[in-house]
N, C-alpha and C. Protein backbone atom coordinates (compact mmCIF):
# COMPACT_ATOMS: atom_id res chain seq x y z
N UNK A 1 27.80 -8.56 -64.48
CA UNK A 1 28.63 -8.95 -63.36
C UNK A 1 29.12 -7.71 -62.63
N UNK A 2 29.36 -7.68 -61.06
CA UNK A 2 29.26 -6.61 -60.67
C UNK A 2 30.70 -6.78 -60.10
N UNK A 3 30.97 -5.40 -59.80
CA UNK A 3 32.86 -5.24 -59.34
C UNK A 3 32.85 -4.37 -58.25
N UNK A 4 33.76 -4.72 -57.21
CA UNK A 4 33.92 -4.23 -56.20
C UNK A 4 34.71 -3.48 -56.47
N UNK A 5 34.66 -2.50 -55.96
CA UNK A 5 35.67 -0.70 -55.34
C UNK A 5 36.06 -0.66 -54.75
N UNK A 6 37.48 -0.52 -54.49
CA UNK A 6 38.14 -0.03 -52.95
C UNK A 6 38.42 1.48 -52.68
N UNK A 7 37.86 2.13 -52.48
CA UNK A 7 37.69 3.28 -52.02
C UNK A 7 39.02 3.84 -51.50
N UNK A 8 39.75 2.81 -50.32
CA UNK A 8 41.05 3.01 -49.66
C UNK A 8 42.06 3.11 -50.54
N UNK A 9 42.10 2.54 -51.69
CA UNK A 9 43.18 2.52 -52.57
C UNK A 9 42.87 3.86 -53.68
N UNK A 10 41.60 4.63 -54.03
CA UNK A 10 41.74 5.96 -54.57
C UNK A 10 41.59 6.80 -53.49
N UNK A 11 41.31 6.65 -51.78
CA UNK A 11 41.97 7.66 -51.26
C UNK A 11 43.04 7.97 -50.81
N UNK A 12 43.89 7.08 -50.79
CA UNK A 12 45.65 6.72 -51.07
C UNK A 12 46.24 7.82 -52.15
N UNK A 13 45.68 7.27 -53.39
CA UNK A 13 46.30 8.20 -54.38
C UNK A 13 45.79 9.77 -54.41
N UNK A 14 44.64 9.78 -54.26
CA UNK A 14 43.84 11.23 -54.06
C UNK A 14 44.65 12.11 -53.32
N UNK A 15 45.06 11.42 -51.83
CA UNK A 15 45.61 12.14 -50.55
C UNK A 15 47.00 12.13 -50.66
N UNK A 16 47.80 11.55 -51.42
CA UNK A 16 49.25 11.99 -52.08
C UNK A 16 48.80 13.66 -52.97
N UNK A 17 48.24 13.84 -53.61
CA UNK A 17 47.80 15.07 -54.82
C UNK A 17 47.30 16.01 -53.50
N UNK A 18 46.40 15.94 -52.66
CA UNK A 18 45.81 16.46 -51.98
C UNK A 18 47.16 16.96 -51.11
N UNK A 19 47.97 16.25 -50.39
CA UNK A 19 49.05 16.44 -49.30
C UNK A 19 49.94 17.52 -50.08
N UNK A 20 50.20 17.43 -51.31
CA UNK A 20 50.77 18.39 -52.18
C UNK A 20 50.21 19.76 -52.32
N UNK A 21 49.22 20.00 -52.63
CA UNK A 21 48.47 21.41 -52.87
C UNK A 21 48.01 21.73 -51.24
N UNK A 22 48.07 20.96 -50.42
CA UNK A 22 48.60 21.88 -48.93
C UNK A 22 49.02 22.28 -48.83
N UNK A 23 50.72 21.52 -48.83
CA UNK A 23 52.19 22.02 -48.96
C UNK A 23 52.06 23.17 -49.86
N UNK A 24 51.77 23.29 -51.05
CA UNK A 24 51.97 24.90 -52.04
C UNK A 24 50.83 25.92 -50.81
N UNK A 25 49.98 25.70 -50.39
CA UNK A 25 49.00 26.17 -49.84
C UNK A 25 50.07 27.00 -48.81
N UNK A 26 51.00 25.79 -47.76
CA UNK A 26 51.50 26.42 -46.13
C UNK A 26 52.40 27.43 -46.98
N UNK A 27 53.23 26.72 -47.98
CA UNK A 27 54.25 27.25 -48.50
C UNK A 27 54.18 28.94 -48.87
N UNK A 28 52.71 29.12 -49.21
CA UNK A 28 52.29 30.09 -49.86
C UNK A 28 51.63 31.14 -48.44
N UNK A 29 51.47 30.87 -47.56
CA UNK A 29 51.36 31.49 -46.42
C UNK A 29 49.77 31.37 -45.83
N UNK A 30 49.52 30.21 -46.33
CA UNK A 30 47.86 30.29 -46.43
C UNK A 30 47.70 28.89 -45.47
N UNK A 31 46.96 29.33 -44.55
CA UNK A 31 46.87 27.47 -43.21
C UNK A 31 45.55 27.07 -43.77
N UNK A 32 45.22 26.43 -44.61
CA UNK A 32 44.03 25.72 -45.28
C UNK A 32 43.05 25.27 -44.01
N UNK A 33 42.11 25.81 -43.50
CA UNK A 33 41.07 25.61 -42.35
C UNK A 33 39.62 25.61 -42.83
N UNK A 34 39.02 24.30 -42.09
CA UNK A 34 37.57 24.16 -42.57
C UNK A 34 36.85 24.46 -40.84
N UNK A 35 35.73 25.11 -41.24
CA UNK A 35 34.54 25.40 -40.33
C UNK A 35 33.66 23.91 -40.39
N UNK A 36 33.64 23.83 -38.82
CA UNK A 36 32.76 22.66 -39.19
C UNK A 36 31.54 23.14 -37.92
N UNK A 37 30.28 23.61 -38.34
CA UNK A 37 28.86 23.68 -37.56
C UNK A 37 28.10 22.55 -37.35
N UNK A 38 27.51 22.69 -35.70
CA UNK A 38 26.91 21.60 -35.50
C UNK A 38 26.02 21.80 -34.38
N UNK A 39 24.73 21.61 -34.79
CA UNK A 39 23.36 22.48 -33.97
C UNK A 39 22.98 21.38 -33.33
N UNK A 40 23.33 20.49 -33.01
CA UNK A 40 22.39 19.18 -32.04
C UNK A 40 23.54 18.12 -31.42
N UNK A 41 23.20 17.34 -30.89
CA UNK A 41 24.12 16.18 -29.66
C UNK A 41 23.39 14.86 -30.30
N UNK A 42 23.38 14.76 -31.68
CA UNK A 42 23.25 13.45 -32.35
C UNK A 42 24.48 12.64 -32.50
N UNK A 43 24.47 11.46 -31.92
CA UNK A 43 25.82 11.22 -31.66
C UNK A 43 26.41 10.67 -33.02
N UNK A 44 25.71 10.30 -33.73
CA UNK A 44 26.24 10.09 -35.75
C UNK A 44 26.60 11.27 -35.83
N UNK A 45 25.69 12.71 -35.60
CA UNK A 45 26.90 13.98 -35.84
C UNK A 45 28.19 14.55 -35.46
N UNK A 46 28.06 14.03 -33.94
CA UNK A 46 29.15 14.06 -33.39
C UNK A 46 30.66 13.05 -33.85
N UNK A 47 30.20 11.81 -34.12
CA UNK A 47 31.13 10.83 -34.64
C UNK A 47 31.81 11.16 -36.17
N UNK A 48 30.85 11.64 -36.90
CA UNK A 48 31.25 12.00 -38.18
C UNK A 48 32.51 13.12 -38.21
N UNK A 49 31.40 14.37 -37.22
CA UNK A 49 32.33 15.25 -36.85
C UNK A 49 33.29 15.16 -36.73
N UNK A 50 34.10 14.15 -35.47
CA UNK A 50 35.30 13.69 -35.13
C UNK A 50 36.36 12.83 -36.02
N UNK A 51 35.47 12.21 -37.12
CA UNK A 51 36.18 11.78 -38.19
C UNK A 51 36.55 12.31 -39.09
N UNK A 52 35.91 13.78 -39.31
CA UNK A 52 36.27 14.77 -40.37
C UNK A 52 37.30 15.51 -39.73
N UNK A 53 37.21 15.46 -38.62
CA UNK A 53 38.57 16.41 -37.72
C UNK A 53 39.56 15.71 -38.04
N UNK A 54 39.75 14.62 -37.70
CA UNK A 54 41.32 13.54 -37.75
C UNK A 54 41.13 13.54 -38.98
N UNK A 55 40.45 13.15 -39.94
CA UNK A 55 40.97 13.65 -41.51
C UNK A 55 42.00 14.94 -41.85
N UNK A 56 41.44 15.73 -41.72
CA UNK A 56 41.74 16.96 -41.38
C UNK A 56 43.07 17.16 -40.90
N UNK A 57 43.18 17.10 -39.58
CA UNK A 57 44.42 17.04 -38.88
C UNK A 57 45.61 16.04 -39.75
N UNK A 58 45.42 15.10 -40.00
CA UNK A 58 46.16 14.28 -40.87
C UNK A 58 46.35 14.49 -42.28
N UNK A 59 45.51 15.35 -42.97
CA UNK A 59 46.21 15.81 -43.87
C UNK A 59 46.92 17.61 -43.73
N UNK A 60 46.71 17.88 -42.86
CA UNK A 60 47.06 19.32 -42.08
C UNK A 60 46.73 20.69 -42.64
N UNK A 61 45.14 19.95 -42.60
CA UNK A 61 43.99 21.48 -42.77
C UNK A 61 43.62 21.33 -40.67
N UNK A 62 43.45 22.40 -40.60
CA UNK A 62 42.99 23.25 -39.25
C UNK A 62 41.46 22.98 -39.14
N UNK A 63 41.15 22.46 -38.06
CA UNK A 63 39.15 22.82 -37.88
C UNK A 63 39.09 23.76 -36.95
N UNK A 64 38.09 24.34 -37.53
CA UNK A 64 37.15 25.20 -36.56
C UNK A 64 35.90 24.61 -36.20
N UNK A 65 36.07 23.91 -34.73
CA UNK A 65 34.74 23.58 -34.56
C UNK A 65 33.41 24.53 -33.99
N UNK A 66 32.42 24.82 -34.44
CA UNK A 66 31.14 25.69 -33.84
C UNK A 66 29.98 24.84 -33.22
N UNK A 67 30.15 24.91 -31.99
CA UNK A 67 29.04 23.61 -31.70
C UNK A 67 27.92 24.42 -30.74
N UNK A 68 26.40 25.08 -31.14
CA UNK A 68 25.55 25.53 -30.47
C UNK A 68 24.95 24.54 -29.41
N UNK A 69 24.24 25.06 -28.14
CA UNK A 69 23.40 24.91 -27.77
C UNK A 69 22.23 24.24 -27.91
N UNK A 70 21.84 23.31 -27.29
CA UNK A 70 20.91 22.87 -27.58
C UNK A 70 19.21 24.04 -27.67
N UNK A 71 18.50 24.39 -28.75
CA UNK A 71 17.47 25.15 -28.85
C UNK A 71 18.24 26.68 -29.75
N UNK A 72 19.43 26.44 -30.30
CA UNK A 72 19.65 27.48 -30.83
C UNK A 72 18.88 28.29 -31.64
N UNK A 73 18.84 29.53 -31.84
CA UNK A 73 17.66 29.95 -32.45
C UNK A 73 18.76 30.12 -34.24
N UNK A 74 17.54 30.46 -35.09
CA UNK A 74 18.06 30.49 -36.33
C UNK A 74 18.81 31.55 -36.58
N UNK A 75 18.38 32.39 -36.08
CA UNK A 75 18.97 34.26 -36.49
C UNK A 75 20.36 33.73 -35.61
N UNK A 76 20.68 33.48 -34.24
CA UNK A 76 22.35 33.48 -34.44
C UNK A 76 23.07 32.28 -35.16
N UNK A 77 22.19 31.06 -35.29
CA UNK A 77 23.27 30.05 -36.14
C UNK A 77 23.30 30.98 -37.41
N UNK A 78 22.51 31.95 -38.58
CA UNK A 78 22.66 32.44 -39.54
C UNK A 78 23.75 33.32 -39.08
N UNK A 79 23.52 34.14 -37.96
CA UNK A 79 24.90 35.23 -37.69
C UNK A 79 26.33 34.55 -38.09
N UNK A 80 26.45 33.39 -37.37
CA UNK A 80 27.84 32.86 -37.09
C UNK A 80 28.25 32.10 -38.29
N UNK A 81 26.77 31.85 -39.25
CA UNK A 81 27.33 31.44 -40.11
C UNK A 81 27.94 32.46 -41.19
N UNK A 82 27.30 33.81 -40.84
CA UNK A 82 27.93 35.18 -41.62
C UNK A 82 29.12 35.61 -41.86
N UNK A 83 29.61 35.69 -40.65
CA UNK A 83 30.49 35.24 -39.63
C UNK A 83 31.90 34.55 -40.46
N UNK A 84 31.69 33.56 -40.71
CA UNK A 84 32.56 32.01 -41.09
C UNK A 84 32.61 32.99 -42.76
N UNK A 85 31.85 33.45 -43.55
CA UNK A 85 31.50 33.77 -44.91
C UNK A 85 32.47 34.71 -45.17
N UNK A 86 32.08 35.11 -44.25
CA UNK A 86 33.15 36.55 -44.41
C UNK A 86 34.92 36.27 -43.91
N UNK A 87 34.84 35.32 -42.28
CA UNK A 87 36.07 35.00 -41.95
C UNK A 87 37.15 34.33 -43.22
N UNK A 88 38.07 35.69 -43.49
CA UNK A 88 39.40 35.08 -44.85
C UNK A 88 40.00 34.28 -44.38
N UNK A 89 40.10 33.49 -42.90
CA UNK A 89 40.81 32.37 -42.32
C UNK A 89 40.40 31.33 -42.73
N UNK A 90 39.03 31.41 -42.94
CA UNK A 90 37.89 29.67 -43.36
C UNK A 90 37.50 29.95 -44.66
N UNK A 91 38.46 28.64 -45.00
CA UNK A 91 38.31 28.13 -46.19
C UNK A 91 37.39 27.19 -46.84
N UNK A 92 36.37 26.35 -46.03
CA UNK A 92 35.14 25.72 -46.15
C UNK A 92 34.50 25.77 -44.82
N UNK A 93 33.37 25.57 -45.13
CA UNK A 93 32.07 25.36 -44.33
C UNK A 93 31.39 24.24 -44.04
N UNK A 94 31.50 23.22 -43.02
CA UNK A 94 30.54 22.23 -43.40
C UNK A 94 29.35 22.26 -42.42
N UNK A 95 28.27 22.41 -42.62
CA UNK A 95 27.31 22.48 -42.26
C UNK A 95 26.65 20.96 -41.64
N UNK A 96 26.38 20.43 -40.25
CA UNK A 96 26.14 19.41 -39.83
C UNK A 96 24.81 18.86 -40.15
N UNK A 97 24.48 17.61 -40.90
CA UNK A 97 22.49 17.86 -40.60
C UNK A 97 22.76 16.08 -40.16
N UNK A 98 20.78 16.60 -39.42
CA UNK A 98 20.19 17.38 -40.14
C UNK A 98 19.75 18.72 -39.01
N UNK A 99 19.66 19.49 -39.16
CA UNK A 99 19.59 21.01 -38.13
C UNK A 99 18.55 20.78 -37.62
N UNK A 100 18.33 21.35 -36.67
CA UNK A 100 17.02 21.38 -35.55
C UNK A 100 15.53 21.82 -36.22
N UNK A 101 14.62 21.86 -35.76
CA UNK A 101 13.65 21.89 -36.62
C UNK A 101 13.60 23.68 -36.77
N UNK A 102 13.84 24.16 -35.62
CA UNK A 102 14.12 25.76 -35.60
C UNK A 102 15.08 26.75 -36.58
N UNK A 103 15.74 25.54 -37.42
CA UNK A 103 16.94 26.09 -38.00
C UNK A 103 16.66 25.85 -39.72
N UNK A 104 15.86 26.69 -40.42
CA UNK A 104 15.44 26.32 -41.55
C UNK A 104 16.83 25.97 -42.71
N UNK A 105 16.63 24.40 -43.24
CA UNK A 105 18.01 24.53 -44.00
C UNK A 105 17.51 25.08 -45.47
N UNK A 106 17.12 25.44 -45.77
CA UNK A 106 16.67 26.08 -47.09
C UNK A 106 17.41 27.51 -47.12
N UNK A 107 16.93 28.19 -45.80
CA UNK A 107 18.03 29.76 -45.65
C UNK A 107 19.53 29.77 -45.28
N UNK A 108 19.60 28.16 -44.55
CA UNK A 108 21.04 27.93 -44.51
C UNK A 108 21.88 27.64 -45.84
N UNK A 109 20.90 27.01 -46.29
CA UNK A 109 21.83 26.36 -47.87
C UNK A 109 21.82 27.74 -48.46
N UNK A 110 21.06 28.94 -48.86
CA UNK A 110 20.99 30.31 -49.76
C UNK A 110 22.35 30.96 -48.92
N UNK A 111 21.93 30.92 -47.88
CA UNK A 111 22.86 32.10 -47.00
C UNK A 111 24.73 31.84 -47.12
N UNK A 112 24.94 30.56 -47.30
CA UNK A 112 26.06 29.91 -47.39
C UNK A 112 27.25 30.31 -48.47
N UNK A 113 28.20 30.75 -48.11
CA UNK A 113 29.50 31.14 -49.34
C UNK A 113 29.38 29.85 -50.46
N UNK A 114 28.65 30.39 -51.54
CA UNK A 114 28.75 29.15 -52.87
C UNK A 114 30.52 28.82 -52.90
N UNK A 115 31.44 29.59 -52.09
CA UNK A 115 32.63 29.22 -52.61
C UNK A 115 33.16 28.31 -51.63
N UNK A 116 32.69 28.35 -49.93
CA UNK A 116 32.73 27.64 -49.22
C UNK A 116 32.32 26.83 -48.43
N UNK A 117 31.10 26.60 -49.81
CA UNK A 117 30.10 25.35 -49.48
C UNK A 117 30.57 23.89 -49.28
N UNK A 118 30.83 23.13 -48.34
CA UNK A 118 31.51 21.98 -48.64
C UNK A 118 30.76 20.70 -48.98
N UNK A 119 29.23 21.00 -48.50
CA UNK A 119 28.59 20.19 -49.44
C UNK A 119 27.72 20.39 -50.01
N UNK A 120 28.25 20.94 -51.16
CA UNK A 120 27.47 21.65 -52.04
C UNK A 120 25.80 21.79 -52.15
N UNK A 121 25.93 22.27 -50.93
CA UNK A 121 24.11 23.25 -50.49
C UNK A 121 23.82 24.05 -51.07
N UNK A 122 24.81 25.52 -51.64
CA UNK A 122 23.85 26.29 -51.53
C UNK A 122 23.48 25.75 -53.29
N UNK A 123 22.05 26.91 -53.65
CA UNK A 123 21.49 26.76 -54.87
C UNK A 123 22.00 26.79 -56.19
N UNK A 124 23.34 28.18 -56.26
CA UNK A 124 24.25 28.01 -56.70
C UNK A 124 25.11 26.70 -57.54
N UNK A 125 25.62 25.98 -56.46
CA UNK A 125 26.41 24.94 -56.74
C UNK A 125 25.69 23.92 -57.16
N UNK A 126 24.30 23.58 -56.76
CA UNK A 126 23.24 22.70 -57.13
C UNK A 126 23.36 22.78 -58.48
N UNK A 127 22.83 24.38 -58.88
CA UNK A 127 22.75 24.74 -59.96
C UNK A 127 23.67 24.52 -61.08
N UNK A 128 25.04 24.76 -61.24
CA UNK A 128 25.85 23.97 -62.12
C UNK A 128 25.91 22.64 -61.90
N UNK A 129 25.50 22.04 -61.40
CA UNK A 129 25.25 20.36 -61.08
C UNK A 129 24.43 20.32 -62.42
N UNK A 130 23.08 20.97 -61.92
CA UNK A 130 22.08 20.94 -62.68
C UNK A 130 22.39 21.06 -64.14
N UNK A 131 23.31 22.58 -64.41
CA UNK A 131 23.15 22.64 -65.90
C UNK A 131 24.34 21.35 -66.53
N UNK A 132 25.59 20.68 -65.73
CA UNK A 132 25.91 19.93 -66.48
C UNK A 132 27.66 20.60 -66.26
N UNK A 133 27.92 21.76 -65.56
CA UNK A 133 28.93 22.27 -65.65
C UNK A 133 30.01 21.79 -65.16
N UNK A 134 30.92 21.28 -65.95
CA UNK A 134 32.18 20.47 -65.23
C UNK A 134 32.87 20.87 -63.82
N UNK A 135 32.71 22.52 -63.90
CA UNK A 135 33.77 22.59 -62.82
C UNK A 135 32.69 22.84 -61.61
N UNK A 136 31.70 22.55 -61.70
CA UNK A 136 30.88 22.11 -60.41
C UNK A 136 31.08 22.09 -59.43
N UNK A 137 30.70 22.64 -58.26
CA UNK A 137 31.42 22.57 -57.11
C UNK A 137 30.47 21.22 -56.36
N UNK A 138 31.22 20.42 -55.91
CA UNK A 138 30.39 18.93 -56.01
C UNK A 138 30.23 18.49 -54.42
N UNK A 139 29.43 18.00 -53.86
CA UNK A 139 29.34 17.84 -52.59
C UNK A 139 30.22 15.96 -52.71
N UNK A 140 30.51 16.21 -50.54
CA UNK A 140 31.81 15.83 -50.85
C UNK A 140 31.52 14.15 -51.23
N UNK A 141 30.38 13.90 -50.63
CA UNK A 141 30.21 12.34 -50.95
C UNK A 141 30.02 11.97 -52.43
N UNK A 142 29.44 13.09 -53.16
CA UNK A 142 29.30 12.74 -54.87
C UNK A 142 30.77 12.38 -55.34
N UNK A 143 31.31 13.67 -55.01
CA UNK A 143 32.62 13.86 -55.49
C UNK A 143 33.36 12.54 -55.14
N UNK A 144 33.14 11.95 -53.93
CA UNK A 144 33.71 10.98 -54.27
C UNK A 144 33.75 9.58 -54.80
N UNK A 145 31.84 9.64 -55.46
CA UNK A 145 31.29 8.60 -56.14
C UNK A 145 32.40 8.81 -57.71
N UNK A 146 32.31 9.79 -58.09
CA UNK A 146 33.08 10.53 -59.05
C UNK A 146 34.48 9.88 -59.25
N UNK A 147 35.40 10.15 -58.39
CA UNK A 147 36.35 9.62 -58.23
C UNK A 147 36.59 8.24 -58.32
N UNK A 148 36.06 7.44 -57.46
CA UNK A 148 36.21 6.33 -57.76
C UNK A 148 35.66 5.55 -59.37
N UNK A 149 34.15 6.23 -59.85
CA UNK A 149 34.43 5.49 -61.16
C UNK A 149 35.29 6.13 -61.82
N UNK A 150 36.04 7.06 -61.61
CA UNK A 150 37.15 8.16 -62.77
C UNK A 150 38.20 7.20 -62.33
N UNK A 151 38.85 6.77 -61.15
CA UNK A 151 40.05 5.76 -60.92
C UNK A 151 39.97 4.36 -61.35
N UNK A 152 38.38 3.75 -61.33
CA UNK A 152 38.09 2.37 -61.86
C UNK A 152 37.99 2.58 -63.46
N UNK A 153 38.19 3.51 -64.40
CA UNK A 153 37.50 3.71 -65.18
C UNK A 153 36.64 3.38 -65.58
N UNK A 154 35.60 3.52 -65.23
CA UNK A 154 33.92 2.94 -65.33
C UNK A 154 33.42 4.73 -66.02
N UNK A 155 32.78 3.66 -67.19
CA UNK A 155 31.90 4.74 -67.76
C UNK A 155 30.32 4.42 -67.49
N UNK A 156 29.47 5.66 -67.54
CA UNK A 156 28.33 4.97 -67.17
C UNK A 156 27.09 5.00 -67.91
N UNK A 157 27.65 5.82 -69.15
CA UNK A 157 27.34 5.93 -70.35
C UNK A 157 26.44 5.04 -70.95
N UNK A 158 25.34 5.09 -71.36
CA UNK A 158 24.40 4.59 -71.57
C UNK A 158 24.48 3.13 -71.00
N UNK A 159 24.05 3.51 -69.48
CA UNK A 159 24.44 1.98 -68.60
C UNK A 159 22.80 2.79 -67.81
N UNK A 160 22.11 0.88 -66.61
CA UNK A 160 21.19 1.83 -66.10
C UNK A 160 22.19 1.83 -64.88
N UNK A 161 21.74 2.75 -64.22
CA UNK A 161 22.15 3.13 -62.88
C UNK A 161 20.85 3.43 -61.94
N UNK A 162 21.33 2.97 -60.19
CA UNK A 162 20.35 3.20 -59.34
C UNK A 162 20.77 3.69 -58.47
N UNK A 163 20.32 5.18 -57.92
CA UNK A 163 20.71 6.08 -56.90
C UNK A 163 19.48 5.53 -55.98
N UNK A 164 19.72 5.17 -54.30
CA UNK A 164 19.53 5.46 -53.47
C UNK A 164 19.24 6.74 -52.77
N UNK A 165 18.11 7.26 -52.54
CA UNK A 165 18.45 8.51 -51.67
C UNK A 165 17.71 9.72 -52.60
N UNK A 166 17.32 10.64 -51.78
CA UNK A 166 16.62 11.82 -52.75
C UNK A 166 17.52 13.22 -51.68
N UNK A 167 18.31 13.31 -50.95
CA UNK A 167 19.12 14.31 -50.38
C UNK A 167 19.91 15.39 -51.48
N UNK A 168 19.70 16.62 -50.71
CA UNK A 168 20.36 17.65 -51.85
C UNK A 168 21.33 17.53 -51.61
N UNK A 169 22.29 16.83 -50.89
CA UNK A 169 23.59 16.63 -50.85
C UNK A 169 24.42 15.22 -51.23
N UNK A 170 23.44 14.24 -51.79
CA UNK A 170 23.58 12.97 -51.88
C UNK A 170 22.92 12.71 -53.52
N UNK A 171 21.91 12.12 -53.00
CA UNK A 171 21.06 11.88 -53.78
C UNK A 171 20.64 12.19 -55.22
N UNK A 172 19.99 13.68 -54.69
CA UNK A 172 19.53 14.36 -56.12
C UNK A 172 21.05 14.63 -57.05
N UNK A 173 22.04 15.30 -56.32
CA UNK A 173 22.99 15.77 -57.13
C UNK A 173 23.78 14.91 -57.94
N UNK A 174 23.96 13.37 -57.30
CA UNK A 174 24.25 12.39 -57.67
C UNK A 174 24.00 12.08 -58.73
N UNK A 175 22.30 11.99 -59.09
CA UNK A 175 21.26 11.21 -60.10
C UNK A 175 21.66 12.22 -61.35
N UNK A 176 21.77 13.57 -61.01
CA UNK A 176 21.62 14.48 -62.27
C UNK A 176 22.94 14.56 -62.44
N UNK A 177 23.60 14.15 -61.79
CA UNK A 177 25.64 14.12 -62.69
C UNK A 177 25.59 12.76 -63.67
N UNK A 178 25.29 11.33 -63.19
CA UNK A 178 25.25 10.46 -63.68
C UNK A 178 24.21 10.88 -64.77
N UNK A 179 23.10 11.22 -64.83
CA UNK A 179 22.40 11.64 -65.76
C UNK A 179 23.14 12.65 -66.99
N UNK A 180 23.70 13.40 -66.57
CA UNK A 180 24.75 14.28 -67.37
C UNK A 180 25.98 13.39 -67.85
N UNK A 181 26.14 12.41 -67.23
CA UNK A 181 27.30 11.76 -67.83
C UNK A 181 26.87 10.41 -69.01
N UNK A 182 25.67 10.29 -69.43
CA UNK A 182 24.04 9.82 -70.11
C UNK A 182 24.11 8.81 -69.82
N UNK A 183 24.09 8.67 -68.21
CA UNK A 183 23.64 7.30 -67.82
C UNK A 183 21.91 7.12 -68.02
């Protein structure tokens, strides 16, 4: 028998914990700001975009939006993404896809701060996915598959499970956590 999730009710409680470690964050002299890149006029990118901003704004992290040109070449989206790596103001990165065909994401996902990967692209963060490592840096839609069975308490423990999707940001990372958790 199958059970419905409300998602709204563990991001309720999540975003109480979350609104807190801001506050220590402003308190501490630090304005918590995410980079958000975006190489094309797909209007799902654009919409998402705008929904991650008012997230954002409402819990009172700062965006930086970077929005290229249409035909951007790869060498400056890599610059600016250098750029963001190095900038001590930006505190995550989210990288928009899927990138233009000119914009290889394979050098985007390597090139990317493993610390301010926000969905967990680069190889790095894959990589403790992979070996099983708790403190994983988890891309954000897993993370919040995560959450919700951690709030429903659902174990999935020798249960079958079916992932949708083969995405390095979805999909694969998904299958091999639940797999690690011996689904």
């Amino acid at each position: 028998m199958g059970k419905s999730l409300d998602g709204r009710e563990v991001a309720k409680a999540l975003n109480k914990q979350t609104a807190t470690q801001i506050e220590s964050l402003l308190e501490a002299g630090i304005a918590p700001t995410l980079a958000i890149m975006r190489a094309d006029e797909n209007p799902a990118s654009i919409q998402y975009e705008k929904s991650a901003a008012r997230y954002m704004d409402k819990m009172g992290i700062a965006t930086k939006h970077i929005v290229f040109e249409e035909g951007v070449s790869e060498g400056k989206f890599l610059a600016v993404l250098d750029q963001l790596n190095d900038d001590s103001g930006v505190h995550g990165i989210l990288v928009m896809q899927p990138l233009p065909r000119a914009i290889s994401l394979a050098r985007v996902s390597e090139r990317i701060s493993p610390t301010k990967d926000i969905d967990g692209m680069h190889p790095l963060n894959l990589g403790h996915i992979m070996a099983g490592n708790k403190k994983a840096h988890l891309p954000s839609t897993v993370k919040a598959v995560v959450e919700l069975l951690r709030y429903y308490d659902i174990s999935v423990s020798k249960k079958a499970v079916c992932v949708i999707g083969k995405s390095n940001t979805v999909g694969k990372p998904l299958s091999v956590l639940l797999l690690n958790e011996r689904a």
